[in-house]
N, C-alpha and C. Protein backbone atom coordinates (compact mmCIF):
# COMPACT_ATOMS: atom_id res chain seq x y z
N UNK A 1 45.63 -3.46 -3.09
CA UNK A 1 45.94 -3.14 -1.70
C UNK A 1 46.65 -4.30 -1.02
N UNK A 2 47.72 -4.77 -1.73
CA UNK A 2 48.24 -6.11 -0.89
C UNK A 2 49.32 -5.38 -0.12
N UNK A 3 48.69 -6.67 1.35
CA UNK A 3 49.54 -6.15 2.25
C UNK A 3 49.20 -5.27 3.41
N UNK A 4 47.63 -4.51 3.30
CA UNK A 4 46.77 -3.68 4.07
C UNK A 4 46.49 -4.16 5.29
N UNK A 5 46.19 -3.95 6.45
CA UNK A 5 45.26 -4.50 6.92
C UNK A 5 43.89 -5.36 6.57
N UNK A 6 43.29 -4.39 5.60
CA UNK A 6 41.88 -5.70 5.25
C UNK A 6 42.35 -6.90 4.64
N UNK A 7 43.38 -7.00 3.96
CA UNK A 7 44.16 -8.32 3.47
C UNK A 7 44.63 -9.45 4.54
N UNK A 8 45.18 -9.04 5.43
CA UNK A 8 46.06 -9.43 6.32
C UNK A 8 44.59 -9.86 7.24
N UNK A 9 43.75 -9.37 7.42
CA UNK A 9 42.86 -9.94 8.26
C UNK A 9 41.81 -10.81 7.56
N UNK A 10 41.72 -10.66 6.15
CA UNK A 10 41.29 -11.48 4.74
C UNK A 10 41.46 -12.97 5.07
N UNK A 11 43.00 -12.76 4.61
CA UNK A 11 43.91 -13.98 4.74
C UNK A 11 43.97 -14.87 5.97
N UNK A 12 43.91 -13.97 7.13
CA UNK A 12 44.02 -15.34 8.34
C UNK A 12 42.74 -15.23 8.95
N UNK A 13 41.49 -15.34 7.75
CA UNK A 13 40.59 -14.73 8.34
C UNK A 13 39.85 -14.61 9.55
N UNK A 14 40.03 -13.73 9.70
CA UNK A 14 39.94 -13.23 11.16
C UNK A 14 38.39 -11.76 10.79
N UNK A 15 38.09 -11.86 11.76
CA UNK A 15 36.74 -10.70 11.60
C UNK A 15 36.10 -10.18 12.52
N UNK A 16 36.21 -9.02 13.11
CA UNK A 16 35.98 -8.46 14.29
C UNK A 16 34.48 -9.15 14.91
N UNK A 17 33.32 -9.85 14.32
CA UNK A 17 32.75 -10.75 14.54
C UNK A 17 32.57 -11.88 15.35
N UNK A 18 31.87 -12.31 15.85
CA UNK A 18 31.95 -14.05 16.51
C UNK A 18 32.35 -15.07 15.11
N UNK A 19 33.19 -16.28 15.70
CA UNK A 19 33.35 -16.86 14.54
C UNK A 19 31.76 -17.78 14.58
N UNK A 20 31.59 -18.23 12.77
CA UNK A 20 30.74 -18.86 12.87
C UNK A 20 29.96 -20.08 13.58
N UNK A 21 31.27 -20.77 14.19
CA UNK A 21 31.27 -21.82 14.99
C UNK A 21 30.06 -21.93 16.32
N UNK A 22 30.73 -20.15 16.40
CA UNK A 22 29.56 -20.01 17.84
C UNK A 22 28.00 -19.62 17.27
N UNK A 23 27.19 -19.75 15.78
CA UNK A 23 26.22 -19.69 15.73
C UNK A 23 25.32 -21.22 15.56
N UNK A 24 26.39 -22.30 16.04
CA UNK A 24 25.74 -23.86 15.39
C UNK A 24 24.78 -24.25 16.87
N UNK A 25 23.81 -25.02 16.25
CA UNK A 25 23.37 -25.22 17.63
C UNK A 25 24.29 -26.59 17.42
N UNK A 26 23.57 -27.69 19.28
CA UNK A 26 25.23 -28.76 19.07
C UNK A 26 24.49 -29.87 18.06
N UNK A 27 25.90 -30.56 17.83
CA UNK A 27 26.11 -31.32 16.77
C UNK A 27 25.21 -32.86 18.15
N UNK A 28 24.95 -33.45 16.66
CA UNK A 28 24.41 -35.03 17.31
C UNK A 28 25.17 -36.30 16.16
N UNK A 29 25.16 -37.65 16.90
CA UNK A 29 26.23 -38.94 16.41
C UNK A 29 25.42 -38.73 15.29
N UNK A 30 24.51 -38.60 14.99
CA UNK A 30 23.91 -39.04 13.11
C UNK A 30 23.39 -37.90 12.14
N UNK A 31 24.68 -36.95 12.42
CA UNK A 31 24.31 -35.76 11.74
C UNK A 31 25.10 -36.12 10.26
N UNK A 32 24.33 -35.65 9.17
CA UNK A 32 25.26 -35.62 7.86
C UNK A 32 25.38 -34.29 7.44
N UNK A 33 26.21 -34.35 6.87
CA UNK A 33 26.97 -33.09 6.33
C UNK A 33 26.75 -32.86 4.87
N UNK A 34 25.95 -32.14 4.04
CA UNK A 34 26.21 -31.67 2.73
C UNK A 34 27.33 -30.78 2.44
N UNK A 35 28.21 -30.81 1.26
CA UNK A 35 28.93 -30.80 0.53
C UNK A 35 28.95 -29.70 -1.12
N UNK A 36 28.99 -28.53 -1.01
CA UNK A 36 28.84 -27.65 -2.17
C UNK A 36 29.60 -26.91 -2.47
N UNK A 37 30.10 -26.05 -3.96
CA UNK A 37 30.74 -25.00 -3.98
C UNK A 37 29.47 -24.16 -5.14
N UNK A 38 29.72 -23.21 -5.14
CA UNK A 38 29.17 -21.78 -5.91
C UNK A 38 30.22 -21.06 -6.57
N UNK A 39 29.44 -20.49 -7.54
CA UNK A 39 30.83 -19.73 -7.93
C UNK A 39 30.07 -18.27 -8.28
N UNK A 40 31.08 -17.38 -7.76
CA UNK A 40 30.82 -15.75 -7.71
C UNK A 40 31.57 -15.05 -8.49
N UNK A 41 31.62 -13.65 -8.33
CA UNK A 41 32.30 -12.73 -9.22
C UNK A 41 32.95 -12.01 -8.47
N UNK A 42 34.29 -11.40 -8.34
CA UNK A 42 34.63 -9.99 -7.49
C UNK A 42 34.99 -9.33 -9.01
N UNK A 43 34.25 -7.84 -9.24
CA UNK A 43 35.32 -6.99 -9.75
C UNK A 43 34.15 -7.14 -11.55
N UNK A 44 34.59 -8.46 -11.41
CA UNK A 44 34.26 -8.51 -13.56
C UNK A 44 34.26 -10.05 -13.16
N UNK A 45 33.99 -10.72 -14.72
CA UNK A 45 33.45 -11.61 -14.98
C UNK A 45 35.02 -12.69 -14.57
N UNK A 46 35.80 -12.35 -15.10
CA UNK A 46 36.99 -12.60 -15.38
C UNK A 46 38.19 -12.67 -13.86
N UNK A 47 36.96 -12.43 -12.77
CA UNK A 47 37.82 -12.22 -11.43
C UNK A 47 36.91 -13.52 -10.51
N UNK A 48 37.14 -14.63 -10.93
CA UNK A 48 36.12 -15.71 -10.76
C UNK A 48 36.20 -15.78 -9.59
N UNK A 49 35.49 -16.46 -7.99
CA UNK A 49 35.76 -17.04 -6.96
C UNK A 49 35.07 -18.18 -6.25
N UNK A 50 35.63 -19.14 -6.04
CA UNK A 50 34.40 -19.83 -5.43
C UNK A 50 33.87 -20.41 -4.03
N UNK A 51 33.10 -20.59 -3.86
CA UNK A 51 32.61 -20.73 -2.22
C UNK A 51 31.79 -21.81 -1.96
N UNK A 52 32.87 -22.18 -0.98
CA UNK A 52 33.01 -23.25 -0.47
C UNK A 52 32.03 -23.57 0.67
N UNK A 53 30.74 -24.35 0.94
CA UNK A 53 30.19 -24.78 1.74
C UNK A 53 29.60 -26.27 2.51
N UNK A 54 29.73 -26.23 3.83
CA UNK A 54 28.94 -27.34 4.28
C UNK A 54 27.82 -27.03 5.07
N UNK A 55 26.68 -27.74 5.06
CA UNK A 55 25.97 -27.79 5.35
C UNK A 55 25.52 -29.09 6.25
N UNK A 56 24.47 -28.31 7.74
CA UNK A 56 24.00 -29.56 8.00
C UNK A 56 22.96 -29.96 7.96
N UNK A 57 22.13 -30.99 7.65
CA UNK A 57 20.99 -31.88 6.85
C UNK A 57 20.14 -31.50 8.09
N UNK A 58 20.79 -31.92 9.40
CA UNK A 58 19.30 -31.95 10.01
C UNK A 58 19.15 -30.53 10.79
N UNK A 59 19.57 -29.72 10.46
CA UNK A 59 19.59 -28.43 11.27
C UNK A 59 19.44 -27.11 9.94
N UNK A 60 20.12 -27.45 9.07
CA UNK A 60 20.25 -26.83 7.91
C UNK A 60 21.05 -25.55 8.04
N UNK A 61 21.48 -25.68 9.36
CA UNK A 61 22.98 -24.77 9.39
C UNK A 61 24.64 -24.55 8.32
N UNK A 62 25.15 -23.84 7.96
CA UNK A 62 25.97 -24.01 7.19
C UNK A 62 27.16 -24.01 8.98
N UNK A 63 27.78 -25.19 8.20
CA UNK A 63 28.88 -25.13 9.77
C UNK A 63 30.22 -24.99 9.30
N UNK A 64 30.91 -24.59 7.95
CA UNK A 64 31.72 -24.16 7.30
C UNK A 64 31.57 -23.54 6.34
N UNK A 65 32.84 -23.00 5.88
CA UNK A 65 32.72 -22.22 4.61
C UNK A 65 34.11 -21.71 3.99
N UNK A 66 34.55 -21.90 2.94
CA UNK A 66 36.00 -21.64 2.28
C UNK A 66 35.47 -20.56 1.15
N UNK A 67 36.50 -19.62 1.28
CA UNK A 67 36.32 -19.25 -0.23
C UNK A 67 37.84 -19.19 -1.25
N UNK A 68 37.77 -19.78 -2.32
CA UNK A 68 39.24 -19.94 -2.96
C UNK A 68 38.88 -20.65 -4.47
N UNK A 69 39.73 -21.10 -5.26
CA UNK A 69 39.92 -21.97 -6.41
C UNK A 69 38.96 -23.05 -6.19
N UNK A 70 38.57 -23.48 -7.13
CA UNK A 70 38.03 -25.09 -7.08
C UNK A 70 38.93 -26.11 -7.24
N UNK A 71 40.09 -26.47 -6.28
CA UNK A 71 40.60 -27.55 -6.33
C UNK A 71 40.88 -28.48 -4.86
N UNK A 72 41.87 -29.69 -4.82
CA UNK A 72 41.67 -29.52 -3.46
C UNK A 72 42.62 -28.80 -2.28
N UNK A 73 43.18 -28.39 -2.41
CA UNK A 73 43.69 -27.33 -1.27
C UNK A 73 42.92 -26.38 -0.90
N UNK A 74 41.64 -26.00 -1.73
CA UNK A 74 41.22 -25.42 -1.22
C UNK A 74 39.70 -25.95 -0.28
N UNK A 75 39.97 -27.05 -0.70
CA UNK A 75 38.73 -28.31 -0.48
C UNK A 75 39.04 -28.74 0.94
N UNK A 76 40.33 -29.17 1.22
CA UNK A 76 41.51 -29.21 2.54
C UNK A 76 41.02 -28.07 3.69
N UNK A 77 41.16 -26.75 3.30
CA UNK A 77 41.06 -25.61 3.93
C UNK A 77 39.78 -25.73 4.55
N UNK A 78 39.06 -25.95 3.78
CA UNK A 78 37.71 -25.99 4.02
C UNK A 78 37.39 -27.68 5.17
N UNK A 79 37.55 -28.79 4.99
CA UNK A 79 37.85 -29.47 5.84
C UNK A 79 38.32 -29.10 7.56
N UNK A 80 39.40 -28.23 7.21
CA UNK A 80 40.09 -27.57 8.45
C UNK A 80 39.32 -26.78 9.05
N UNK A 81 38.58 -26.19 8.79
CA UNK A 81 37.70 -25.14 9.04
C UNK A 81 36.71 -25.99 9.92
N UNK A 82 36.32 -26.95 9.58
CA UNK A 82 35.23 -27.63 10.22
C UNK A 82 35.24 -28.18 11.56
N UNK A 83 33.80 -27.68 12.36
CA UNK A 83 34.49 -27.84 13.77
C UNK A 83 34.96 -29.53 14.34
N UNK A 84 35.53 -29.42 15.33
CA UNK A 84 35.72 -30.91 15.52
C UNK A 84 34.63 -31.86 15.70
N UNK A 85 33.21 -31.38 16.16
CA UNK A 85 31.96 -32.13 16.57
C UNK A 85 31.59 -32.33 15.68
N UNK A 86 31.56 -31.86 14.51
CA UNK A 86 31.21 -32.41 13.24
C UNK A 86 32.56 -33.14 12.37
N UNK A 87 33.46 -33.19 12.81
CA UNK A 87 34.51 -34.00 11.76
C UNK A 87 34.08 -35.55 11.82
N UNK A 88 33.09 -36.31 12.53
CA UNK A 88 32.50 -37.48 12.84
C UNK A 88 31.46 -37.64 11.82
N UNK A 89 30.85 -36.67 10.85
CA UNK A 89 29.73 -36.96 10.36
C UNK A 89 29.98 -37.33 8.91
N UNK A 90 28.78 -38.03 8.41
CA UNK A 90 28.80 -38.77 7.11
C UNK A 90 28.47 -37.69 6.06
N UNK A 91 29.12 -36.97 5.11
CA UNK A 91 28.96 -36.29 3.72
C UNK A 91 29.04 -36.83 2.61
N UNK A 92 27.95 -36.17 1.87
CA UNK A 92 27.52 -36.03 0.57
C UNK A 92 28.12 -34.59 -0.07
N UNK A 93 28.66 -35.18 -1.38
CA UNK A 93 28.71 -33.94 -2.14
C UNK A 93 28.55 -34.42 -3.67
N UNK A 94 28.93 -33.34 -4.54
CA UNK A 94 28.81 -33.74 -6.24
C UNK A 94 29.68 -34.45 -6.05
N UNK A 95 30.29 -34.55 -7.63
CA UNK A 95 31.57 -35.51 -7.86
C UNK A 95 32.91 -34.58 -8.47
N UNK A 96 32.69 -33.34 -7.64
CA UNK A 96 33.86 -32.80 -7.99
C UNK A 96 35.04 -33.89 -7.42
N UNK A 97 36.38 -34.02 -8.06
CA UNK A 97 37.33 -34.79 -7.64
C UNK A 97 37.81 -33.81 -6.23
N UNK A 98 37.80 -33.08 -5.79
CA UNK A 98 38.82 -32.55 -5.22
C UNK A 98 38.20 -32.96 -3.99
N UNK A 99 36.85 -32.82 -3.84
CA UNK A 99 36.15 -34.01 -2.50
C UNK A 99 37.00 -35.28 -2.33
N UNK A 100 36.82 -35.88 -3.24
CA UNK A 100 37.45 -37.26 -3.27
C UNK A 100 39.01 -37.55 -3.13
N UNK A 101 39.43 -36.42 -3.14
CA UNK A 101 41.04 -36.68 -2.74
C UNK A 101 41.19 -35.91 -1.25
N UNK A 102 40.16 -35.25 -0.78
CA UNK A 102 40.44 -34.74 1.00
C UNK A 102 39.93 -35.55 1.62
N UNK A 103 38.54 -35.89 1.79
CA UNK A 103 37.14 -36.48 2.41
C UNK A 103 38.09 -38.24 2.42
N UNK A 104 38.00 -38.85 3.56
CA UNK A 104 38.14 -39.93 3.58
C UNK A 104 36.79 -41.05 3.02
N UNK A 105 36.99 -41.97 2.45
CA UNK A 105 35.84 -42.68 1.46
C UNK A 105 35.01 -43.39 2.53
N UNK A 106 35.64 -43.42 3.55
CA UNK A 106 34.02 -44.22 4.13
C UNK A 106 32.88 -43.21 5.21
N UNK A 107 33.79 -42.01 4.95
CA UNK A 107 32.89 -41.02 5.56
C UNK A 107 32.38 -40.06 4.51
N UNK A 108 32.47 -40.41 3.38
CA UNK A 108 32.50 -40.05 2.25
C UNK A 108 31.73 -40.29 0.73
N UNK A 109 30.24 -39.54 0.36
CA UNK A 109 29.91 -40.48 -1.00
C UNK A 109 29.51 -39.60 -1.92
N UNK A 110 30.32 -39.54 -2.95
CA UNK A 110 29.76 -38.60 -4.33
C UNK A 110 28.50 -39.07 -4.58
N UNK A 111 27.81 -38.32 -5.25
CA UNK A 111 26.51 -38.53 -6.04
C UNK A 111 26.27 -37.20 -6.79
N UNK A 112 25.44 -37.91 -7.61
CA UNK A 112 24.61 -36.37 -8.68
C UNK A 112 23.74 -36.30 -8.03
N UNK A 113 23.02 -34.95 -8.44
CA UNK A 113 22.12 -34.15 -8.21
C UNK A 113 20.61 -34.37 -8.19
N UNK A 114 20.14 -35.94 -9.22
CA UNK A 114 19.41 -36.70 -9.38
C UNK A 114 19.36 -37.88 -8.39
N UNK A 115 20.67 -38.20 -7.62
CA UNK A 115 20.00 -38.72 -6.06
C UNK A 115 19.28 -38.25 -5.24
N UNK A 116 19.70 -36.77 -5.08
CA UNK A 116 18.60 -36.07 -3.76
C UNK A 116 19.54 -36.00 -2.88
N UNK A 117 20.70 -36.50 -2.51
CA UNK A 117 21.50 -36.09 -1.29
C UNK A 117 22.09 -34.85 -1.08
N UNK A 118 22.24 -34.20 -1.98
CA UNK A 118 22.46 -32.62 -1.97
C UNK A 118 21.25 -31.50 -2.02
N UNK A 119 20.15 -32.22 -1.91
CA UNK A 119 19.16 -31.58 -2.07
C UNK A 119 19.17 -29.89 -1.48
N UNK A 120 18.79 -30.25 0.24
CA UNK A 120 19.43 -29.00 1.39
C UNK A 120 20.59 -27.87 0.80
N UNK A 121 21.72 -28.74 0.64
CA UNK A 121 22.94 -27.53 -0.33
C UNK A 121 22.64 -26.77 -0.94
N UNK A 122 22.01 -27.10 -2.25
CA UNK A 122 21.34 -26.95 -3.56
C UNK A 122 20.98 -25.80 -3.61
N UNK A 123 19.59 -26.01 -2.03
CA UNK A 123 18.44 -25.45 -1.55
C UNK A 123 19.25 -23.69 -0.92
N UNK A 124 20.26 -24.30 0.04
CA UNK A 124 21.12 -22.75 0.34
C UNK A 124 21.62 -22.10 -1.01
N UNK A 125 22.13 -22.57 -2.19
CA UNK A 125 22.67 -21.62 -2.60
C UNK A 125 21.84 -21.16 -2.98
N UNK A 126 20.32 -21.34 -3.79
CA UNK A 126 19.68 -20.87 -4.59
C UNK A 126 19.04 -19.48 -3.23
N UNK A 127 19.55 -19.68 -1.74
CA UNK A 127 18.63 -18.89 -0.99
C UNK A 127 19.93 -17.52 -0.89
N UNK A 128 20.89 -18.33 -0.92
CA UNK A 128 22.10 -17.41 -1.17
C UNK A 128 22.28 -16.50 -2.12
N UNK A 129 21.96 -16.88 -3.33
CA UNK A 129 21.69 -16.08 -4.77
C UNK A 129 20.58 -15.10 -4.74
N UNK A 130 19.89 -15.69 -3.69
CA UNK A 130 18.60 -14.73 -3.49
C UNK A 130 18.73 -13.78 -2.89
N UNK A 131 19.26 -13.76 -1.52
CA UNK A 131 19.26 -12.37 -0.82
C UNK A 131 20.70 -11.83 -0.73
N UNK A 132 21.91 -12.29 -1.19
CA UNK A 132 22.88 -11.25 -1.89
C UNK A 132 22.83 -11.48 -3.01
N UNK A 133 22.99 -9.96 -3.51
CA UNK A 133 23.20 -9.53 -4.55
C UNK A 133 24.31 -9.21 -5.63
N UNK A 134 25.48 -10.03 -4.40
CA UNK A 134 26.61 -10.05 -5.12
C UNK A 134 26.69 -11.53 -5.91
N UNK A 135 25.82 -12.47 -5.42
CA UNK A 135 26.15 -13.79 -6.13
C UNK A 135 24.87 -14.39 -6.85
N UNK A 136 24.00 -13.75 -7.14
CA UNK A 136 23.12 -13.25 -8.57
C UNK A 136 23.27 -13.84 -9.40
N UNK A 137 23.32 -14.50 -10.55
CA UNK A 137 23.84 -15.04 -11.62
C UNK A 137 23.17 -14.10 -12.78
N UNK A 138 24.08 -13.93 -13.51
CA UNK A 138 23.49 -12.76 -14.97
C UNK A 138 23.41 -11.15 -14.42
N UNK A 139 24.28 -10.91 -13.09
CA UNK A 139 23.89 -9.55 -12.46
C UNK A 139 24.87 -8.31 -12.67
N UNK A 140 24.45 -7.22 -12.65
CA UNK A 140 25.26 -6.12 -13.09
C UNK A 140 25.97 -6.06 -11.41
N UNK A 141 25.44 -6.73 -10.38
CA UNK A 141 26.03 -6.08 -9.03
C UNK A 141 27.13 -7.10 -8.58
N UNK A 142 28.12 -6.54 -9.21
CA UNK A 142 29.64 -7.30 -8.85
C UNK A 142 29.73 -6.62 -7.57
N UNK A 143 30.66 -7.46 -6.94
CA UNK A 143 31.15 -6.56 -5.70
C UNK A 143 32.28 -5.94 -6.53
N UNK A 144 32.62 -4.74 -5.78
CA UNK A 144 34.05 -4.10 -5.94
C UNK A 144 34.98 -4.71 -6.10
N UNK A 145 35.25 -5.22 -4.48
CA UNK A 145 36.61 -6.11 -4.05
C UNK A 145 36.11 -7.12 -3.38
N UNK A 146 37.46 -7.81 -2.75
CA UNK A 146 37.27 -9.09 -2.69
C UNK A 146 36.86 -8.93 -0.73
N UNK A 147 37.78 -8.03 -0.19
CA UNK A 147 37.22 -8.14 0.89
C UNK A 147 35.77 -7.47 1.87
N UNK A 148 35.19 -6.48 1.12
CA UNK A 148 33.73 -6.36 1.14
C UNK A 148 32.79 -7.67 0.78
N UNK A 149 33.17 -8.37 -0.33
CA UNK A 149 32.04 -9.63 -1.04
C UNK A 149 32.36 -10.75 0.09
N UNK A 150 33.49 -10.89 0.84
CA UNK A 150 33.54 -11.63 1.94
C UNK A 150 33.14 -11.18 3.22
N UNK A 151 33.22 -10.27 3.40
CA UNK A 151 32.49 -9.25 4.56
C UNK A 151 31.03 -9.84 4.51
N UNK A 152 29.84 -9.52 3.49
CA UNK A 152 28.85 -9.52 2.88
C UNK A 152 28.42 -10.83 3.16
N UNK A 153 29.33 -11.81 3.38
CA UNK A 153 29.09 -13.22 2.80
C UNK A 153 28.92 -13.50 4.57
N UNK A 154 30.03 -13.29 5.32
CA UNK A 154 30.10 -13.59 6.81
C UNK A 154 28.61 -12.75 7.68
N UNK A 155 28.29 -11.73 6.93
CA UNK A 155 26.90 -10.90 7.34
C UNK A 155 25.63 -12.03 7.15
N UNK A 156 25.93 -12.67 5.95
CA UNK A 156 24.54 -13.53 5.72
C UNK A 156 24.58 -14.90 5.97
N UNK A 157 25.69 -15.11 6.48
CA UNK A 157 26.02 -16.76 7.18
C UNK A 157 25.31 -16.72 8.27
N UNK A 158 25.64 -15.42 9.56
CA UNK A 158 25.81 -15.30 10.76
C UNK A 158 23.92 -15.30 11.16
N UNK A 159 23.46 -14.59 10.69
CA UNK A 159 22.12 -14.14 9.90
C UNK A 159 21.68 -15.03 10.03
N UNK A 160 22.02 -15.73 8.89
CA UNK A 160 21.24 -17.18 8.12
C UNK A 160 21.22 -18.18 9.34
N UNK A 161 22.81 -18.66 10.28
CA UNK A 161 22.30 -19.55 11.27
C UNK A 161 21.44 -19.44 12.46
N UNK A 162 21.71 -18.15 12.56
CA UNK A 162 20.90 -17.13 13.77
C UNK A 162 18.90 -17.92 13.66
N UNK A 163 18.88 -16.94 12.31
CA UNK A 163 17.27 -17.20 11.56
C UNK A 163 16.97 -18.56 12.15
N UNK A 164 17.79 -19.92 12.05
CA UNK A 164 17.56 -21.29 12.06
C UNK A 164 16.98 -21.85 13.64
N UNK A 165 18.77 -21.31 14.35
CA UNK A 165 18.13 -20.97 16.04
C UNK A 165 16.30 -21.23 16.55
N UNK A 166 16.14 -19.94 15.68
CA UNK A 166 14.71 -19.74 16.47
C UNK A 166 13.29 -20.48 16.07
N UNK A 167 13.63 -21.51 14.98
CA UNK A 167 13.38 -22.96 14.71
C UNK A 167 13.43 -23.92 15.80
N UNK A 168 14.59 -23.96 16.51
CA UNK A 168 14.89 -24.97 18.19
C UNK A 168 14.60 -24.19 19.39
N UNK A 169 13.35 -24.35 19.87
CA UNK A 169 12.76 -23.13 20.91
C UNK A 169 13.77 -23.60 22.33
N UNK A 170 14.28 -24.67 22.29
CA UNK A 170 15.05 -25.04 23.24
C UNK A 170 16.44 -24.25 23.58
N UNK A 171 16.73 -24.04 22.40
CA UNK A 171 18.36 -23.12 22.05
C UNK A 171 18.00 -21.58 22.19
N UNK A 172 17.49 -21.29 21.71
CA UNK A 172 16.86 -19.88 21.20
C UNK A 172 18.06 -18.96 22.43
N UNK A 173 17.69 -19.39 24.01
CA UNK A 173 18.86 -18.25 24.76
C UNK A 173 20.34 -18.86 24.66
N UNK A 174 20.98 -19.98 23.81
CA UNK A 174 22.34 -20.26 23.74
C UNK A 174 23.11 -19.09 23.18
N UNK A 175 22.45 -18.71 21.96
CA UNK A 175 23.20 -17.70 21.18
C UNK A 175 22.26 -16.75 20.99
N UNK A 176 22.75 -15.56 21.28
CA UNK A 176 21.86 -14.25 21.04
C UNK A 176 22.30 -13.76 19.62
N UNK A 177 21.56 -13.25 18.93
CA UNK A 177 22.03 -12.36 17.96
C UNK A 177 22.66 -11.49 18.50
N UNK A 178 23.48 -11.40 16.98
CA UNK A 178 24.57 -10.27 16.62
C UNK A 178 24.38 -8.97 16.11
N UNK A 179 23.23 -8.89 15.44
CA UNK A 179 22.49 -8.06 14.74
C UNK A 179 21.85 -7.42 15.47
N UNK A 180 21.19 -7.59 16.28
CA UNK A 180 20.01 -7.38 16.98
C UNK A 180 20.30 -5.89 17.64
């Protein structure tokens, strides 16, 4: 379907939705940022994709998200995406290279998985794998296409920061659910 509408609104993604931005509660000077990608399926095994996340440590909000190749342009994209109140904060990620050629180095520190600084990340995808069923590992439930499994994905972000909200009894009337 290239070229559709669901493409065209895919691509600059756009989503009749609030953007995610408006589910963060606010950012503070000593927030850090985790650093992850996942990798999913559209279609078959052979229709790889991967997804791109940040996370924040002390809120445990995801405050970005890319989905594309594992390299860095798509690592870039994902950078861009990130709101400006957080472009100040200190990240952790693996040692994929493609971090290390966007992420400036002093706001910036690879580590393995055996430091603990990705711990939180780690912690989302495995919660991510859990309640969709499109990113499962060993699962018969591929998505179809590509723009439903992103649909799916923006449903359980919005969700997921919402859920966090009502953790900060202070915020709780900033953002109302979407769902609701």
């Amino acid at each position: 379907m290239t070229g559709s509408k669901k493409d065209t609104q895919l691509n600059n993604n756009q989503h009749p939705q609030r953007a995610l931005s408006a589910t963060l509660l606010p950012s503070q000077a000593d927030d850090v940022l985790e650093l992850d990608e996942l990798r999913s399926y559209v279609n078959s095994k052979k229709q790889r994709i991967w997804i791109w996340v940040v996370l924040c440590r002390r809120t445990r909000q995801v405050v970005a998200w890319m989905w594309g190749d594992r390299n860095a342009d798509t690592c870039h994209m994902l950078w861009a995406k990130l709101p400006l109140e957080y472009k100040h904060a200190f990240c952790y990620s693996d040692l994929l290279e493609a971090y290390q050629k966007v992420l400036d180095q002093k706001q910036h520190l690879p580590c393995t998985k055996k430091e603990g600084q990705t711990n939180h990340i780690e912690r989302f995808n495995l919660t991510l794998r859990q309640r969709v069923s499109g990113f499962v590992r060993k699962t018969l439930a591929f998505s179809k296409n590509l723009f439903m499994h992103i649909v799916v994905l923006r449903i359980f972000l919005h969700d997921y920061n919402h859920t966090l909200i009502d953790h900060y009894p202070k915020y709780r009337h900033c953002s109302p659910r979407i769902y609701s």
